[in-house]
N, C-alpha and C. Protein backbone atom coordinates (compact mmCIF):
# COMPACT_ATOMS: atom_id res chain seq x y z
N UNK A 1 -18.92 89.87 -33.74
CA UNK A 1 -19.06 89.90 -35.17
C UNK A 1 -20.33 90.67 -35.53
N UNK A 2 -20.11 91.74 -36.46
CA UNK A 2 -21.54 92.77 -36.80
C UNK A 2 -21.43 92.28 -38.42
N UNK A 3 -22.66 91.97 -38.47
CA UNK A 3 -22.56 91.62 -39.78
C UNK A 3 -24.16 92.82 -40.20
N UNK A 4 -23.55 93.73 -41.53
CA UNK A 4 -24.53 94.15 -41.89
C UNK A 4 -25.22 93.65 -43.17
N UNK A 5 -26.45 93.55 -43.07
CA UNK A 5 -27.24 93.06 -44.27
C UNK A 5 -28.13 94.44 -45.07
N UNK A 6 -27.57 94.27 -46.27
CA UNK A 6 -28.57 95.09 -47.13
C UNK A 6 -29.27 94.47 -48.29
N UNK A 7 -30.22 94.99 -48.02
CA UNK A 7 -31.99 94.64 -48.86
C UNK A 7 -32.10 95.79 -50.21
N UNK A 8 -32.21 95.40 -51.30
CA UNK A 8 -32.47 96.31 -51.55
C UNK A 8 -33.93 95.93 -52.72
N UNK A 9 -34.70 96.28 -52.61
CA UNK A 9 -36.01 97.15 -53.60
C UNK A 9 -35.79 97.43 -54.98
N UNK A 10 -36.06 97.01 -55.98
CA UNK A 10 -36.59 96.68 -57.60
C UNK A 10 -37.55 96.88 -57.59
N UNK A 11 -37.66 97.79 -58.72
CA UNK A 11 -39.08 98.49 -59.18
C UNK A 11 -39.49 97.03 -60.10
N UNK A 12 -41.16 97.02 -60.04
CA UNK A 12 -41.35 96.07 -60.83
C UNK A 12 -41.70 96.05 -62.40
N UNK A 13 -40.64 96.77 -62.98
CA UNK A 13 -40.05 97.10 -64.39
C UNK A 13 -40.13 95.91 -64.54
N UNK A 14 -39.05 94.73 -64.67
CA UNK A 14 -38.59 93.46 -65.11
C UNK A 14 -39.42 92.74 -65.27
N UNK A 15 -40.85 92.61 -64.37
CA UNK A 15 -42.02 91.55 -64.28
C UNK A 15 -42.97 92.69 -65.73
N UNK A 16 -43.26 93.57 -65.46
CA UNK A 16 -43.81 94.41 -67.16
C UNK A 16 -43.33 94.12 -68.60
N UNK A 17 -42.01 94.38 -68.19
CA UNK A 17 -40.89 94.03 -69.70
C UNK A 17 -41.87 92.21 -69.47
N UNK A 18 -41.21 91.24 -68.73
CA UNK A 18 -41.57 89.90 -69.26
C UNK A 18 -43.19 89.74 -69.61
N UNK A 19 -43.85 90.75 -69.28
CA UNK A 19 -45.64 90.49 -69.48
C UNK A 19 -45.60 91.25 -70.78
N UNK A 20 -44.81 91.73 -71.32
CA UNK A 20 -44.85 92.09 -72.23
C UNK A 20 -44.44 91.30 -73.51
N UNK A 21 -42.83 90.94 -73.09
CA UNK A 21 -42.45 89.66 -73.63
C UNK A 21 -43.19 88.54 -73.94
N UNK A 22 -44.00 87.97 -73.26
CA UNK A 22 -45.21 86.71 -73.58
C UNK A 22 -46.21 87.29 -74.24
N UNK A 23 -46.46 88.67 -74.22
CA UNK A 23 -48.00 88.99 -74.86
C UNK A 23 -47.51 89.03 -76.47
N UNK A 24 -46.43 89.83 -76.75
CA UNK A 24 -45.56 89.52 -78.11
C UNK A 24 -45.73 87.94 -78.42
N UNK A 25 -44.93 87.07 -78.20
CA UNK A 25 -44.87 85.90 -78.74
C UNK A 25 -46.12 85.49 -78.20
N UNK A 26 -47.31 85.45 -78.00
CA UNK A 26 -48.44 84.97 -78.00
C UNK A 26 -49.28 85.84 -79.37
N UNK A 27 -49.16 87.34 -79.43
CA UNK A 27 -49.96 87.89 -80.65
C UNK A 27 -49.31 87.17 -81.73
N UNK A 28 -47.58 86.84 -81.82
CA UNK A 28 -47.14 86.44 -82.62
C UNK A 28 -47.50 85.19 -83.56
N UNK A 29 -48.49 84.39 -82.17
CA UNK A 29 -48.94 82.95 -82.60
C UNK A 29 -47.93 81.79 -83.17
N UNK A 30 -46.83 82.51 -81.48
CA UNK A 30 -45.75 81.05 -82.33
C UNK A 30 -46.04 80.14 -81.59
N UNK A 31 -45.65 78.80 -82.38
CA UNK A 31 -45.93 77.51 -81.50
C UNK A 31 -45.09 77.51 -80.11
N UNK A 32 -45.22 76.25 -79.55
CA UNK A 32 -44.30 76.39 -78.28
C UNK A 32 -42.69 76.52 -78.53
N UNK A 33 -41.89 75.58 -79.51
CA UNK A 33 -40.81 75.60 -79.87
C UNK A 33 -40.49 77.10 -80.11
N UNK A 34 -40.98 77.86 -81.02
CA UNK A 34 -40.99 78.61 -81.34
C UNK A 34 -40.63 79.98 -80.72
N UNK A 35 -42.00 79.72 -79.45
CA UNK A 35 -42.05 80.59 -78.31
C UNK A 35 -40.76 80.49 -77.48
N UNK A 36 -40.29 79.24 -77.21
CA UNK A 36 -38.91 78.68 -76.34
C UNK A 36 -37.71 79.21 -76.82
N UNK A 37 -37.98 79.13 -78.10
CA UNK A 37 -36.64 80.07 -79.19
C UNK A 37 -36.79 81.41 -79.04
N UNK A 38 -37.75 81.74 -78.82
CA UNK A 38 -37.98 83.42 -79.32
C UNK A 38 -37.13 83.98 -77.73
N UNK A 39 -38.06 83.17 -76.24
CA UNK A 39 -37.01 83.54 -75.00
C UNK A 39 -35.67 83.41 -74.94
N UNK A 40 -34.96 82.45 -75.94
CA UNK A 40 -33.70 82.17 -75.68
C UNK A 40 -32.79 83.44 -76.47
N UNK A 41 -33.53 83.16 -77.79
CA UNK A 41 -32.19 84.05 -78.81
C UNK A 41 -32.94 85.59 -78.98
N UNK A 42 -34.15 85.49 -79.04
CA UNK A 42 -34.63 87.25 -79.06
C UNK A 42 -33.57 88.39 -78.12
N UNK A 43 -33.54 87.77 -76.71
CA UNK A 43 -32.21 89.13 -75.75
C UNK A 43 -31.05 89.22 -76.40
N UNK A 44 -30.60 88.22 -77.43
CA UNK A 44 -28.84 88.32 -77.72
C UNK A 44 -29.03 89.03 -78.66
N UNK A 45 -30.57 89.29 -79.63
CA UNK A 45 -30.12 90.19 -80.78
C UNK A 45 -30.62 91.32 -80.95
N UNK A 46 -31.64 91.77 -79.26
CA UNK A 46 -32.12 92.90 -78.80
C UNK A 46 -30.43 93.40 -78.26
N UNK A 47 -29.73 92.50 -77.55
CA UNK A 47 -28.17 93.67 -77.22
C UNK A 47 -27.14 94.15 -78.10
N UNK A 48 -27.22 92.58 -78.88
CA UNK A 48 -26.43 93.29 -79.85
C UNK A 48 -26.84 94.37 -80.89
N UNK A 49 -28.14 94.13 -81.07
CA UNK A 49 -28.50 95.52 -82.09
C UNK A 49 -28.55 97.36 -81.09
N UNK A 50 -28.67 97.28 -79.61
CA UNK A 50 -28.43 98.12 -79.29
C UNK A 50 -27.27 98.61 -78.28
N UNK A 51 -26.14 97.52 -78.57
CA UNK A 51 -25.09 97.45 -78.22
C UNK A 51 -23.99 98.46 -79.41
N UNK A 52 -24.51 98.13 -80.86
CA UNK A 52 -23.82 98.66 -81.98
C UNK A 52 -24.60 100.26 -82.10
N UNK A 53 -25.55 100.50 -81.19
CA UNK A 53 -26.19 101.56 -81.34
C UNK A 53 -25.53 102.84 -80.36
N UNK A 54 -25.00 102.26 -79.56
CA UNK A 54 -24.89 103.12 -78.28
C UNK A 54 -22.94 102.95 -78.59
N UNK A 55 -22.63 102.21 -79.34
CA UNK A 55 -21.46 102.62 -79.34
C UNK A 55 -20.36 101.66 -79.13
């Protein structure tokens, strides 16, 4: 049995975008609830607004 394994390497884009993400809702000065809301529903209306953009 050959089993091949592949690895693969991510630029660390995703960890920037989220340090970015917290520095927003921290200048924003939302409370914690607030902040908890902003991670949950902020991505659904960042896709959908550039979901209707792209087509």
């Amino acid at each position: 049995m050959d089993r091949k394994i592949k690895i693969e390497q991510h630029g660390g884009l995703g960890v920037l975008w989220m340090i970015g993400w917290l520095f927003t809702i921290g200048f924003l000065k939302f409370g914690f609830w607030k902040g908890v809301l902003a991670l949950i529903v902020w991505p659904y209306f960042l896709g959908a607004h550039f979901a209707a953009i792209t087509g």
